[in-house]
PDB file of N, CA and C in Angstrom:
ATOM      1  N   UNK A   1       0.839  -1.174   0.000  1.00  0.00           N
ATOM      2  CA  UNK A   1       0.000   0.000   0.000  1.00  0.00           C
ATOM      3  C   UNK A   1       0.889   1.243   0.000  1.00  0.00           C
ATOM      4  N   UNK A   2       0.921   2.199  -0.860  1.00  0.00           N
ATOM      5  CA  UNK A   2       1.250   3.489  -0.643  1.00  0.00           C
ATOM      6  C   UNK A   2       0.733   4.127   0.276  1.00  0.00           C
ATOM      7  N   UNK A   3       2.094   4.860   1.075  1.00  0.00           N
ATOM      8  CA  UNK A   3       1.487   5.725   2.188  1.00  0.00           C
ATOM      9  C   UNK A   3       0.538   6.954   1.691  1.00  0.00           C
ATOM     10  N   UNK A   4      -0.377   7.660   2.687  1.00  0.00           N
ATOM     11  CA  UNK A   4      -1.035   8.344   2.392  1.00  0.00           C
ATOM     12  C   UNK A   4       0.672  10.097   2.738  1.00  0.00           C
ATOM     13  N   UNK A   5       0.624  10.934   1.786  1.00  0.00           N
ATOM     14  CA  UNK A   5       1.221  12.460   1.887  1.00  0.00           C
ATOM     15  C   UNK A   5       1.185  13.188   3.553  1.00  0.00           C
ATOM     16  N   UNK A   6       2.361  12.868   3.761  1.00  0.00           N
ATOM     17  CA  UNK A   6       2.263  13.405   5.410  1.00  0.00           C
ATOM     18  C   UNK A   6       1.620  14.823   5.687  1.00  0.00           C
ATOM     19  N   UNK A   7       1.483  15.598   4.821  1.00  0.00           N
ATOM     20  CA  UNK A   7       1.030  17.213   4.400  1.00  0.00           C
ATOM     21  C   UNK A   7      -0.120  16.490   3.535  1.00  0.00           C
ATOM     22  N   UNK A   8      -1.400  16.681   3.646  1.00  0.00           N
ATOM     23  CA  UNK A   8      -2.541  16.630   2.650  1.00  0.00           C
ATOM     24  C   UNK A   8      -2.358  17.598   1.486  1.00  0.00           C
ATOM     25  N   UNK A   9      -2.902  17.136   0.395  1.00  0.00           N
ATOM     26  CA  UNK A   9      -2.397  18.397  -0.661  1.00  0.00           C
ATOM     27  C   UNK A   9      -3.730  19.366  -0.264  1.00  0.00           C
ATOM     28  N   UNK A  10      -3.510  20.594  -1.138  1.00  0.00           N
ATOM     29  CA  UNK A  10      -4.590  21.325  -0.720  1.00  0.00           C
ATOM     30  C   UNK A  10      -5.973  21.178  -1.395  1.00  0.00           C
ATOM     31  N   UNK A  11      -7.012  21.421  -1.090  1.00  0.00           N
ATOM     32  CA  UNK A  11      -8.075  21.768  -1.241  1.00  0.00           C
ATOM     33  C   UNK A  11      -8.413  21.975  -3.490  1.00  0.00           C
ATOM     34  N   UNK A  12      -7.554  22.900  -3.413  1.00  0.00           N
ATOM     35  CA  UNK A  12      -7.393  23.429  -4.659  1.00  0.00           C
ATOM     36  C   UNK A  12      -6.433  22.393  -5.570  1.00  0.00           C
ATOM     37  N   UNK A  13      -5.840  21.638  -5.002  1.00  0.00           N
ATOM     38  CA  UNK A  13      -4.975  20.935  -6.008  1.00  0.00           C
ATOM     39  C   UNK A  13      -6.076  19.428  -6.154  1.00  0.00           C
ATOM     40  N   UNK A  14      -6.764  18.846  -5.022  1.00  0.00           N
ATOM     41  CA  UNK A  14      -7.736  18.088  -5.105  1.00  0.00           C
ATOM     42  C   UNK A  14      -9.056  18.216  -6.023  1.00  0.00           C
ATOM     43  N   UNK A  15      -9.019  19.343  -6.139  1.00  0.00           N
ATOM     44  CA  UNK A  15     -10.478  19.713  -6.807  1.00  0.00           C
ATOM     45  C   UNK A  15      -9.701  20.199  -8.647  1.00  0.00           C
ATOM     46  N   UNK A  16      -8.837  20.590  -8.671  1.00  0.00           N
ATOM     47  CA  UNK A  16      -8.423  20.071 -10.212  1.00  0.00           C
ATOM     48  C   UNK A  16      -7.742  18.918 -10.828  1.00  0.00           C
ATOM     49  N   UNK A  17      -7.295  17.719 -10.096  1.00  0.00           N
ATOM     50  CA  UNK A  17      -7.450  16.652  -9.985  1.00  0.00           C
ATOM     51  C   UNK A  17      -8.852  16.029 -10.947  1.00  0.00           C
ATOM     52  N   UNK A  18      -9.954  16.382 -10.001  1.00  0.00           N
ATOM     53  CA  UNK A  18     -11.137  16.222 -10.190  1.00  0.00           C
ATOM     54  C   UNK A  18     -11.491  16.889 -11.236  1.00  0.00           C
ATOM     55  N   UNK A  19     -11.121  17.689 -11.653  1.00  0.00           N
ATOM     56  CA  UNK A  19     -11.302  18.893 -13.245  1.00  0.00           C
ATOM     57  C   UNK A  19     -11.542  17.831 -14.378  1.00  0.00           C
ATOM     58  N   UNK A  20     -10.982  16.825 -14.274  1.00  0.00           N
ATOM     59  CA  UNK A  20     -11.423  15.662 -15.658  1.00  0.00           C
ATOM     60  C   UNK A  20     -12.666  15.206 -15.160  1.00  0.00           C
ATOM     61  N   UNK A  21     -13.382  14.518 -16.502  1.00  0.00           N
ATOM     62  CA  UNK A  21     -14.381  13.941 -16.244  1.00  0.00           C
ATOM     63  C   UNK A  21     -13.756  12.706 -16.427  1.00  0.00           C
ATOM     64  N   UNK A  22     -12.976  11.892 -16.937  1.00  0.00           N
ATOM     65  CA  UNK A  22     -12.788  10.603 -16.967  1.00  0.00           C
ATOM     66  C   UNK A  22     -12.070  10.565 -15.557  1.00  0.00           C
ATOM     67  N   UNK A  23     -11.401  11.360 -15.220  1.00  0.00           N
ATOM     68  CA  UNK A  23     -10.882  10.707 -13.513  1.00  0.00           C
ATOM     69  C   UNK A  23     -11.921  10.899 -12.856  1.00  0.00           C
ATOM     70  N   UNK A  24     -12.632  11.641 -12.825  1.00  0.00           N
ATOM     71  CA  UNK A  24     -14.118  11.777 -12.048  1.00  0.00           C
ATOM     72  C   UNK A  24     -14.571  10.791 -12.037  1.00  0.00           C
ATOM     73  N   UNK A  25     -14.909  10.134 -13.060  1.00  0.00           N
ATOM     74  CA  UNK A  25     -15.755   8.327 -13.454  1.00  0.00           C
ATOM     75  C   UNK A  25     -14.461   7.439 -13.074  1.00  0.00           C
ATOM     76  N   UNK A  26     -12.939   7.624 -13.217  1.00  0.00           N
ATOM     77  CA  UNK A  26     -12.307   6.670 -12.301  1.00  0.00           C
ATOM     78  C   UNK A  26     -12.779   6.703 -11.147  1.00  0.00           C
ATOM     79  N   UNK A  27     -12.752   7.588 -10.249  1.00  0.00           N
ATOM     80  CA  UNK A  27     -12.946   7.840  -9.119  1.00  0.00           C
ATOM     81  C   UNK A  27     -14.504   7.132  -8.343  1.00  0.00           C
ATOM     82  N   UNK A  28     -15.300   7.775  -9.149  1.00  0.00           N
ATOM     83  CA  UNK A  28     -16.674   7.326  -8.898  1.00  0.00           C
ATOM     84  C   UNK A  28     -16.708   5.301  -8.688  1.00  0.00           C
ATOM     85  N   UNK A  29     -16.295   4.901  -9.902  1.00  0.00           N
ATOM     86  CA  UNK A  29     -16.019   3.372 -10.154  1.00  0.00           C
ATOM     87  C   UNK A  29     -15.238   2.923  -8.654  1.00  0.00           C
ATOM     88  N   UNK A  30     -14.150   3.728  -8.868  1.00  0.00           N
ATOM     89  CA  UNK A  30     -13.067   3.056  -7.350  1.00  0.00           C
ATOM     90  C   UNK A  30     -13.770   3.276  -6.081  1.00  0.00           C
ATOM     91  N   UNK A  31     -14.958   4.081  -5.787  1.00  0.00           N
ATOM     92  CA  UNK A  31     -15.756   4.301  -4.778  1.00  0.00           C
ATOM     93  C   UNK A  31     -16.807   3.471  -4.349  1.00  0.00           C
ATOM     94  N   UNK A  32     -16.835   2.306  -5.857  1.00  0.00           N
ATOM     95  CA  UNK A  32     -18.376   1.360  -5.219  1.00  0.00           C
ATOM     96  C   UNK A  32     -17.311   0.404  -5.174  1.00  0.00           C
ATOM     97  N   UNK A  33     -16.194   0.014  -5.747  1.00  0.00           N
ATOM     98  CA  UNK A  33     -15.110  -1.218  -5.526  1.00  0.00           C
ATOM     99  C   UNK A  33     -14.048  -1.308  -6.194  1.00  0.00           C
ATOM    100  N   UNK A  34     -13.061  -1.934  -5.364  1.00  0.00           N
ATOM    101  CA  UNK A  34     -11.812  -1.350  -5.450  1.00  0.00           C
ATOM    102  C   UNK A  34     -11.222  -2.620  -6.980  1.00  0.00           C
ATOM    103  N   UNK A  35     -10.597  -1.763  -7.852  1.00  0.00           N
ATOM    104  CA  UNK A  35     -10.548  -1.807  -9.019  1.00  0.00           C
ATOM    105  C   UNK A  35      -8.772  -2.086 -10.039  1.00  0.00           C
ATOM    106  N   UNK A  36      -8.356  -3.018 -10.708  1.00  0.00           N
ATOM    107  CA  UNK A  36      -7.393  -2.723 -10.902  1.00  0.00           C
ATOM    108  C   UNK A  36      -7.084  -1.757 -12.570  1.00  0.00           C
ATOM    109  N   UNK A  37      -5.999  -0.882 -13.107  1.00  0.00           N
ATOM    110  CA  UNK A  37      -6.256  -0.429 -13.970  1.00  0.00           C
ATOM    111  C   UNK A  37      -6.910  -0.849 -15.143  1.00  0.00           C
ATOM    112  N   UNK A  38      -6.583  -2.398 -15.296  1.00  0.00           N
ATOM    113  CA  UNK A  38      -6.839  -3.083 -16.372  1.00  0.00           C
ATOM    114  C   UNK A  38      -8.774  -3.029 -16.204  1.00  0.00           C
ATOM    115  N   UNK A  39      -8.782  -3.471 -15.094  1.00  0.00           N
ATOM    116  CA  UNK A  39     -10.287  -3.408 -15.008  1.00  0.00           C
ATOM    117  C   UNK A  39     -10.970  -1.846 -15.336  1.00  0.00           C
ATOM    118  N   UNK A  40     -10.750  -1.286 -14.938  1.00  0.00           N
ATOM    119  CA  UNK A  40     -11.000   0.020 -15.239  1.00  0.00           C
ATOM    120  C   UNK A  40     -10.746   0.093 -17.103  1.00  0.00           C
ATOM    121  N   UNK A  41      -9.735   0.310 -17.636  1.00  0.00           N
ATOM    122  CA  UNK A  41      -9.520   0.285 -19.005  1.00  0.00           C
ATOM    123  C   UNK A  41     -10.529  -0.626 -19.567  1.00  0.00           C
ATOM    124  N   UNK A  42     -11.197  -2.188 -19.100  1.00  0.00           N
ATOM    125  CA  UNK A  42     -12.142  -2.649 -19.782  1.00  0.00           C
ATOM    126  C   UNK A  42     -13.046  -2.148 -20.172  1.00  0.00           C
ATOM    127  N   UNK A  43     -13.674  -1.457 -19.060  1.00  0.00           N
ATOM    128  CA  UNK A  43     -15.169  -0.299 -18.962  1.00  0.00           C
ATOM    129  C   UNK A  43     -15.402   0.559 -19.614  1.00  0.00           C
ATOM    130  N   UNK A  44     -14.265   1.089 -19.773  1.00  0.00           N
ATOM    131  CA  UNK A  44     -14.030   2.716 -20.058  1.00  0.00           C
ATOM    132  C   UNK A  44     -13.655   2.836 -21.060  1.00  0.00           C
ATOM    133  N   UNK A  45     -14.122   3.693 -22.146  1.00  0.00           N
ATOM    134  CA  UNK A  45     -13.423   4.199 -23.940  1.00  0.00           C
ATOM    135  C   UNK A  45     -12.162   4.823 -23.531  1.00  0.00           C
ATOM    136  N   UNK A  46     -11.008   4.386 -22.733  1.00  0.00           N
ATOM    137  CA  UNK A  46     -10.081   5.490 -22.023  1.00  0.00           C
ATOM    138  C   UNK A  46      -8.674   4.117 -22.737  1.00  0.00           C
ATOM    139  N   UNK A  47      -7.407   3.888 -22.694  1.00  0.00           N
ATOM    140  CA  UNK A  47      -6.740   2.959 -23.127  1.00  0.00           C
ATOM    141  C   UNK A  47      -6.263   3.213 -21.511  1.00  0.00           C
ATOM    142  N   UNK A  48      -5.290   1.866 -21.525  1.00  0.00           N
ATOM    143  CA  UNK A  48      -5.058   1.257 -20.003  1.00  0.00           C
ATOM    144  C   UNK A  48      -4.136   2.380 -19.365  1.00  0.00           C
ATOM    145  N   UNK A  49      -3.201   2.588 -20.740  1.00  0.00           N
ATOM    146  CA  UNK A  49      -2.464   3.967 -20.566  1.00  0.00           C
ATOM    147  C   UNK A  49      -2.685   5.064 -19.540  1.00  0.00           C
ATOM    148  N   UNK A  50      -3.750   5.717 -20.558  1.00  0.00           N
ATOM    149  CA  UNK A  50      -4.682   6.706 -19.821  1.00  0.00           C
ATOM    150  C   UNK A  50      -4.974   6.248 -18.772  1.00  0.00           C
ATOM    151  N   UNK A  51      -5.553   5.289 -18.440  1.00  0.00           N
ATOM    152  CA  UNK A  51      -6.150   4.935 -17.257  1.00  0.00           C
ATOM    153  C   UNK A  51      -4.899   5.486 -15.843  1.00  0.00           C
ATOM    154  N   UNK A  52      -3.944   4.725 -16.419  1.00  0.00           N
ATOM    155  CA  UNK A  52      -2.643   4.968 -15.518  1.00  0.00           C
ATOM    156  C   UNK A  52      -2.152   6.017 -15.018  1.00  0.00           C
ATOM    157  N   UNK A  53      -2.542   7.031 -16.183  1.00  0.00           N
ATOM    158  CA  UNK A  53      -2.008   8.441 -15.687  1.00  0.00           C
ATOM    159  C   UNK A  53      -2.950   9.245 -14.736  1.00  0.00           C
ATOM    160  N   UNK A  54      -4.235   8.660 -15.059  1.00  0.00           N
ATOM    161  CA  UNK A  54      -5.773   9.313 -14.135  1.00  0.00           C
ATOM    162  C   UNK A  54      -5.230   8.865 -12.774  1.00  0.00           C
ATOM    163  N   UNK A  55      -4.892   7.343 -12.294  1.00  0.00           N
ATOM    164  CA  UNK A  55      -4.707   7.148 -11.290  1.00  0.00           C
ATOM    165  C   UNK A  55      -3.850   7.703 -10.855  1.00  0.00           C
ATOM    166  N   UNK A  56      -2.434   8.098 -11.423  1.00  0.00           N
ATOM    167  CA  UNK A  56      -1.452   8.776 -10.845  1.00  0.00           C
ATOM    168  C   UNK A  56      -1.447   9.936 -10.191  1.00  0.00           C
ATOM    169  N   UNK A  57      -2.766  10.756 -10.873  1.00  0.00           N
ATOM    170  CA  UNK A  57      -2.956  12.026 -10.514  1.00  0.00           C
ATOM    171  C   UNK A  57      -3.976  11.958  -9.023  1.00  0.00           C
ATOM    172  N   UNK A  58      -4.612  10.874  -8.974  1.00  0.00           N
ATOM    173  CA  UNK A  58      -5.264  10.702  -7.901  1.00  0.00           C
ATOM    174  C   UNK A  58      -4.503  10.120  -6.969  1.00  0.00           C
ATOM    175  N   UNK A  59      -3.658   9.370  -6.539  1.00  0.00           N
ATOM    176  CA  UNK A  59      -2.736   8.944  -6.035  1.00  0.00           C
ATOM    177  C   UNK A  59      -1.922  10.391  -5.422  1.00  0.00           C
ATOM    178  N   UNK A  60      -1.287  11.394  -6.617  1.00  0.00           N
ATOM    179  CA  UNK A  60      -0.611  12.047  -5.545  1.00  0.00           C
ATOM    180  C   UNK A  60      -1.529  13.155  -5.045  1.00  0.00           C
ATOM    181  N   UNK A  61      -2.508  13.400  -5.187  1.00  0.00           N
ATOM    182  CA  UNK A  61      -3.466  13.935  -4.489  1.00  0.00           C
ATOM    183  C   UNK A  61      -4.186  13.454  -3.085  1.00  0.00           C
ATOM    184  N   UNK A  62      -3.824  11.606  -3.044  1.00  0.00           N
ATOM    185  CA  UNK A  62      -4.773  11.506  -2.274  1.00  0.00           C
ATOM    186  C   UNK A  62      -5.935  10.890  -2.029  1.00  0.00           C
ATOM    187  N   UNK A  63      -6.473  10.770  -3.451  1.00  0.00           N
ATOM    188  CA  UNK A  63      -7.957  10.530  -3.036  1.00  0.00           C
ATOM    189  C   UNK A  63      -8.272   9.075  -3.033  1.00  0.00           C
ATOM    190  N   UNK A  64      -7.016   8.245  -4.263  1.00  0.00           N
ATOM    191  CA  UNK A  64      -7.239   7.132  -4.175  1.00  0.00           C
ATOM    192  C   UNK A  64      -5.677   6.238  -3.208  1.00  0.00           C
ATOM    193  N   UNK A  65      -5.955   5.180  -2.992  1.00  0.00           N
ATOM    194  CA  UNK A  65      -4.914   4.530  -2.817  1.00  0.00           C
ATOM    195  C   UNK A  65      -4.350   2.987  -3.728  1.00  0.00           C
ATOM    196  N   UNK A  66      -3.139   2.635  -3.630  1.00  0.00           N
ATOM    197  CA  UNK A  66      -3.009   0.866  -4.172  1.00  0.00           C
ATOM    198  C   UNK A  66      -2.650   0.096  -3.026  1.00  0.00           C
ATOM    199  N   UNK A  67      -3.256  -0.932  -3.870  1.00  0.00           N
ATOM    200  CA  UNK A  67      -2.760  -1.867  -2.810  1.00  0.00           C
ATOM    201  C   UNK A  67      -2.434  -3.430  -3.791  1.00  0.00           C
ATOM    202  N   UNK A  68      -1.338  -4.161  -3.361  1.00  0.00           N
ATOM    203  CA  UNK A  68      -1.056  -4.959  -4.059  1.00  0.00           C
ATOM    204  C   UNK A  68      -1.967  -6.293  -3.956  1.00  0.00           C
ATOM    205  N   UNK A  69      -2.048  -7.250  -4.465  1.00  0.00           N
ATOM    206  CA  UNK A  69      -3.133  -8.280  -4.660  1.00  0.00           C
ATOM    207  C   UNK A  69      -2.626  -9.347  -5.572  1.00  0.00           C
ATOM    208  N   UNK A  70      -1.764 -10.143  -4.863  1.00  0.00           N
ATOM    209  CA  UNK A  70      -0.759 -11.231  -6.132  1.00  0.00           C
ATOM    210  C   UNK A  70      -0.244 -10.253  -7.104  1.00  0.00           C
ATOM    211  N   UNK A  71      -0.802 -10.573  -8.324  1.00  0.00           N
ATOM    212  CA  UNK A  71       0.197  -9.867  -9.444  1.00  0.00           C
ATOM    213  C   UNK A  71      -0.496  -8.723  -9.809  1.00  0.00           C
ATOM    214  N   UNK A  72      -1.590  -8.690  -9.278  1.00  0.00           N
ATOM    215  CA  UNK A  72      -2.686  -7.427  -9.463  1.00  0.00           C
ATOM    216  C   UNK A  72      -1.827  -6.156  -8.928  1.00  0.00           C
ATOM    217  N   UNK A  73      -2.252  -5.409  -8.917  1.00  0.00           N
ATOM    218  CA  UNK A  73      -2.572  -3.386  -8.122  1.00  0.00           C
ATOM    219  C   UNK A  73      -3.981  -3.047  -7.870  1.00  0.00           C
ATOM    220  N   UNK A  74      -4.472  -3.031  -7.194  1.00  0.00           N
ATOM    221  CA  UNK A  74      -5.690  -2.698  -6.720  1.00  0.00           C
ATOM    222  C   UNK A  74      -6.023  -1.033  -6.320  1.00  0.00           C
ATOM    223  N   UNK A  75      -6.988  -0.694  -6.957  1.00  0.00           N
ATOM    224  CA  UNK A  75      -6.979   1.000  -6.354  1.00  0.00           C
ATOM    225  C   UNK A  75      -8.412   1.153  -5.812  1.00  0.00           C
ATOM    226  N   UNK A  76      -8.469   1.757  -4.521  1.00  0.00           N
ATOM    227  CA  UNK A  76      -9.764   2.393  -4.413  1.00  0.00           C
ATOM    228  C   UNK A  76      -9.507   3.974  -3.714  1.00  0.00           C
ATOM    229  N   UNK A  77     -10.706   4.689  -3.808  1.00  0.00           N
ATOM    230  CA  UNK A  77     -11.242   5.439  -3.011  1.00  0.00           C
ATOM    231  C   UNK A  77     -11.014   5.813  -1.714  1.00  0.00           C
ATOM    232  N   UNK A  78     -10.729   6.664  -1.493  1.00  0.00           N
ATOM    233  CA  UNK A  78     -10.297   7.430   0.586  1.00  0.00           C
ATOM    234  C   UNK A  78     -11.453   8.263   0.600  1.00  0.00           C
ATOM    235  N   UNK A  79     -12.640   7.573   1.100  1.00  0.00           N
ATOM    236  CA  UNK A  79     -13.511   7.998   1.282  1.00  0.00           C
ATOM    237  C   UNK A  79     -13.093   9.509   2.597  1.00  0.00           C
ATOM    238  N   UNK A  80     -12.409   8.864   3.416  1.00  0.00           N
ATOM    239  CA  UNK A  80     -11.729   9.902   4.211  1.00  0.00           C
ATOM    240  C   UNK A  80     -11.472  11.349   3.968  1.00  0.00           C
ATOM    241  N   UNK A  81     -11.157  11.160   2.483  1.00  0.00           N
ATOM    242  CA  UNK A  81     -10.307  11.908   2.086  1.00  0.00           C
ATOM    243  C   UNK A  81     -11.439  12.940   1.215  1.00  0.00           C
ATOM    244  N   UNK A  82     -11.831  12.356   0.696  1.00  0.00           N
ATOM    245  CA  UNK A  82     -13.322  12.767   0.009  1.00  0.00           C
ATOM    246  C   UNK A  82     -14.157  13.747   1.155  1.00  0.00           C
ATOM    247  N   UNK A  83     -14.696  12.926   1.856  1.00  0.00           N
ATOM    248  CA  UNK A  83     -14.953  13.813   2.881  1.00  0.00           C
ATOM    249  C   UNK A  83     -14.610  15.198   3.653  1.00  0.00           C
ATOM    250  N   UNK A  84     -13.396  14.837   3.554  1.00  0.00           N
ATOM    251  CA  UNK A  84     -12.454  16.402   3.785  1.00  0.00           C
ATOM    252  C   UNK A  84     -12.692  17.330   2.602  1.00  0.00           C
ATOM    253  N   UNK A  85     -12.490  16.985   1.476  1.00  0.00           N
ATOM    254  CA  UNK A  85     -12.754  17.717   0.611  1.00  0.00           C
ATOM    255  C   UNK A  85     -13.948  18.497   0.256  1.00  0.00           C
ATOM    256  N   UNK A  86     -15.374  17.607   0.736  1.00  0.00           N
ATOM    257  CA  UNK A  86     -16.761  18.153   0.644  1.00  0.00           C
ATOM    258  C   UNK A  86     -16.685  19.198   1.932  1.00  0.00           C
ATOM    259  N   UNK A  87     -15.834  18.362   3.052  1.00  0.00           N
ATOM    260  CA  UNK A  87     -15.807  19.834   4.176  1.00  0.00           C
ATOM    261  C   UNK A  87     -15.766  20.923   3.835  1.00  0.00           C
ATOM    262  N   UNK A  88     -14.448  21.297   3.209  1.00  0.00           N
ATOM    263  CA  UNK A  88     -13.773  22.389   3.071  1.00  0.00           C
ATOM    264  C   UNK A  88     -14.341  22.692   2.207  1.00  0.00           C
ATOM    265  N   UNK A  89     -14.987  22.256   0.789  1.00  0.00           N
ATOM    266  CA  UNK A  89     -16.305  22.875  -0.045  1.00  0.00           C
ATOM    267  C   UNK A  89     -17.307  23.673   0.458  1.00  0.00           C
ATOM    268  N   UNK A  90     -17.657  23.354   1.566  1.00  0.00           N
ATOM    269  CA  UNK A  90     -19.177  23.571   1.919  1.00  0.00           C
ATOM    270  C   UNK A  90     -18.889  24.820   2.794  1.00  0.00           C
ATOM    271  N   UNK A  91     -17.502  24.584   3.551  1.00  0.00           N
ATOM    272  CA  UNK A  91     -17.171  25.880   4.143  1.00  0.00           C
ATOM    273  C   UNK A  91     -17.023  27.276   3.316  1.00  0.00           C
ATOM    274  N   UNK A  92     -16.763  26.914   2.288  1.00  0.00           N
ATOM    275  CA  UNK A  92     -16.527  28.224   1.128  1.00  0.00           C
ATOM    276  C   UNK A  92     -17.866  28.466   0.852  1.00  0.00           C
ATOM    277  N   UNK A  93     -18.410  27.622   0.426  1.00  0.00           N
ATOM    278  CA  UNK A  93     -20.088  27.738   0.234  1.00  0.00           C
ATOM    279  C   UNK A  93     -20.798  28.320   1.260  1.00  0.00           C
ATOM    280  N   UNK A  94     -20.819  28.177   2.539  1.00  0.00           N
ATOM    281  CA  UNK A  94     -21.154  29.043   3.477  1.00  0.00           C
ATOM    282  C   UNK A  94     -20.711  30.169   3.378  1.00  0.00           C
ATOM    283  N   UNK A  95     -19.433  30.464   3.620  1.00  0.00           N
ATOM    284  CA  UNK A  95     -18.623  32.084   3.271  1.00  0.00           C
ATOM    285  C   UNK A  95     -19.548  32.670   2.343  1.00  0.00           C
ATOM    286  N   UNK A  96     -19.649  32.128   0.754  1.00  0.00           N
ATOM    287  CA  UNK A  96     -20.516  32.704   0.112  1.00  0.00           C
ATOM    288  C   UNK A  96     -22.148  33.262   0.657  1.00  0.00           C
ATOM    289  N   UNK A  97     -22.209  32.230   1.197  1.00  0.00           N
ATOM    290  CA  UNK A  97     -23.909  32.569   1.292  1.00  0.00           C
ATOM    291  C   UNK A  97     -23.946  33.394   2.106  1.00  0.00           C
ATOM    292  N   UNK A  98     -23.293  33.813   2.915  1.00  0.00           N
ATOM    293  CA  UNK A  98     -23.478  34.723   4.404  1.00  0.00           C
ATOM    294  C   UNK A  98     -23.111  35.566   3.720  1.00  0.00           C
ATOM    295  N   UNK A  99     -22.111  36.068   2.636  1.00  0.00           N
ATOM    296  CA  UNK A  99     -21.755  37.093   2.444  1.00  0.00           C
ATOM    297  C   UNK A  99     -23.105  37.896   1.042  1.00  0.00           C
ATOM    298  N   UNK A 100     -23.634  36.729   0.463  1.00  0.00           N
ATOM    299  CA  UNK A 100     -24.692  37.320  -0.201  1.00  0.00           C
ATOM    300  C   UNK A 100     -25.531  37.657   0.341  1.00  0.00           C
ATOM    301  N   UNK A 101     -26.126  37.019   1.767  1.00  0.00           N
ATOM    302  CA  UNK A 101     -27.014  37.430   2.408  1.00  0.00           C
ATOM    303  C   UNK A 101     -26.791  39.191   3.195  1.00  0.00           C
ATOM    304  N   UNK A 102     -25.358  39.510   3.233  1.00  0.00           N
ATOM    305  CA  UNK A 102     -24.976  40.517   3.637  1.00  0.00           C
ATOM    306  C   UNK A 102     -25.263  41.648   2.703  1.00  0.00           C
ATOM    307  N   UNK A 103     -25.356  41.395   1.283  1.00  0.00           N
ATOM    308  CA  UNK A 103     -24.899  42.380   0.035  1.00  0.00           C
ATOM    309  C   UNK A 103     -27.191  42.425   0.015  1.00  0.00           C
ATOM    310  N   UNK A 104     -27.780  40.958   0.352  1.00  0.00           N
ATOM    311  CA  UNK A 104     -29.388  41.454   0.262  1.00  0.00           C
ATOM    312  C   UNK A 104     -29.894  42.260   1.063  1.00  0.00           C
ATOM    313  N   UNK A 105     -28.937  42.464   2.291  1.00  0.00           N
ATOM    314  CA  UNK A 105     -29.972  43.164   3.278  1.00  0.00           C
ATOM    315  C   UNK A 105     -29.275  44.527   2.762  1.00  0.00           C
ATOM    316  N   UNK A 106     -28.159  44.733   2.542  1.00  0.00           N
ATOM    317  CA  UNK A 106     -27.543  46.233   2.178  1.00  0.00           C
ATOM    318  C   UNK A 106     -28.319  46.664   0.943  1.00  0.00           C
ATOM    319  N   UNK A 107     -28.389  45.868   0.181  1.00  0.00           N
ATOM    320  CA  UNK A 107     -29.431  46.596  -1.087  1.00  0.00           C
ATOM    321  C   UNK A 107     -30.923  46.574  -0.186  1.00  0.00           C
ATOM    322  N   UNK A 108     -31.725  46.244   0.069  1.00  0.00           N
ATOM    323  CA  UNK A 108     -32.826  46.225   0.739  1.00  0.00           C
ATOM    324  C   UNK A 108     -32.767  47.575   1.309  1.00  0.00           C
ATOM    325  N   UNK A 109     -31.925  47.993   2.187  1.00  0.00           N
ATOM    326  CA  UNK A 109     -31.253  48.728   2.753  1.00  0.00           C
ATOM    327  C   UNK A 109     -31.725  50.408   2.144  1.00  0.00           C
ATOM    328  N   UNK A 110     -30.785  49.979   1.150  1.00  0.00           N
ATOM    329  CA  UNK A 110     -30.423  50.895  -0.051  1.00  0.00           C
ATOM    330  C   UNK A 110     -32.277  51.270  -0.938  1.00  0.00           C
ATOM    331  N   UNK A 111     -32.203  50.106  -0.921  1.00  0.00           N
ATOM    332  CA  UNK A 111     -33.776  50.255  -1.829  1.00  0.00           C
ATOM    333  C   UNK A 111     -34.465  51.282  -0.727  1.00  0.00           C
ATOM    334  N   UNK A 112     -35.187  51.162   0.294  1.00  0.00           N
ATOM    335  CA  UNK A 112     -35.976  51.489   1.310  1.00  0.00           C
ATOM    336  C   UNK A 112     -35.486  53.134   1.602  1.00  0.00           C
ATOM    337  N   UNK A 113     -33.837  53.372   1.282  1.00  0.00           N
ATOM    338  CA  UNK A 113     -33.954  54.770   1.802  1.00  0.00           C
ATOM    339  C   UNK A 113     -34.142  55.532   0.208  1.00  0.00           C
ATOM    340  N   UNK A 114     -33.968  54.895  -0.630  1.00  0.00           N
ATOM    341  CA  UNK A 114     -34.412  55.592  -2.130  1.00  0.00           C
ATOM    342  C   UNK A 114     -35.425  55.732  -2.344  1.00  0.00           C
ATOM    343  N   UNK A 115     -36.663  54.684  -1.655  1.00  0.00           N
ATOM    344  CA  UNK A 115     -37.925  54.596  -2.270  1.00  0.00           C
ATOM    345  C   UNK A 115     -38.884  55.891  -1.260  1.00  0.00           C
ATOM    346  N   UNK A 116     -38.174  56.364  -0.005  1.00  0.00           N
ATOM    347  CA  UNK A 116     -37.985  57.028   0.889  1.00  0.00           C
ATOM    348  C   UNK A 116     -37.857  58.351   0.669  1.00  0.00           C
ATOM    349  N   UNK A 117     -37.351  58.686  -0.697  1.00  0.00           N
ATOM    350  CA  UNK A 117     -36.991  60.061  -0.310  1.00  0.00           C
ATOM    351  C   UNK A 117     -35.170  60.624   0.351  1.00  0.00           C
ATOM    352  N   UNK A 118     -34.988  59.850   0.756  1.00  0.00           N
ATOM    353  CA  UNK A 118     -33.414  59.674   1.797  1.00  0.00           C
ATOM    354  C   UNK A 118     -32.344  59.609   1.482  1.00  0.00           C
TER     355      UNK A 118
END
């Protein structure tokens, strides 16, 4: 098994990782069961190649791991890791929303002393 990055990568390097849609559908696949490239390359219009380099990029990100299996490589999913990532999503997503909710009441604000006279 490859160790997991003693420093997590960041937030931003995880989420363009994820910027493909075919590592996205690696990813998704390695999340219901853990998968070797070849298996993956069967499924997928992607060559085993490709396949290899998707995992690589998920690998040093993080999200997936290997693990050996006789003559196999096995990869799945860090759900763990996933998780962290929707964290720190949702936290930005909050930031946003509080801060739009800040910009509705200031126009509201704004509206009420215009419609006012003020």
């Amino acid at each position: 098994m490859r160790p997991v990055p003693a420093a997590p990568p960041s937030p931003v390097a995880r989420c363009a990782a994820l910027a493909d849609e075919t590592r996205w559908e690696v990813l998704r696949r390695l999340g219901q069961e853990p998968l070797s490239a070849s298996e993956l390359a069967e499924t997928m219009p992607v060559s085993r190649q490709a396949i290899a380099r998707h995992l690589g990029v998920l690998l040093e990100v993080g999200l997936v791991e290997q693990a050996r299996e006789g003559r196999q490589v096995r990869y799945r999913a860090l759900g763990q890791q996933l998780t962290r990532l929707a964290r720190d999503l949702e936290t930005v997503g909050r930031a946003w929303e509080q801060r739009l909710d800040r910009l509705r009441v200031m126009a509201e604000e704004q509206a009420g002393r215009d419609s006012s006279g003020g």
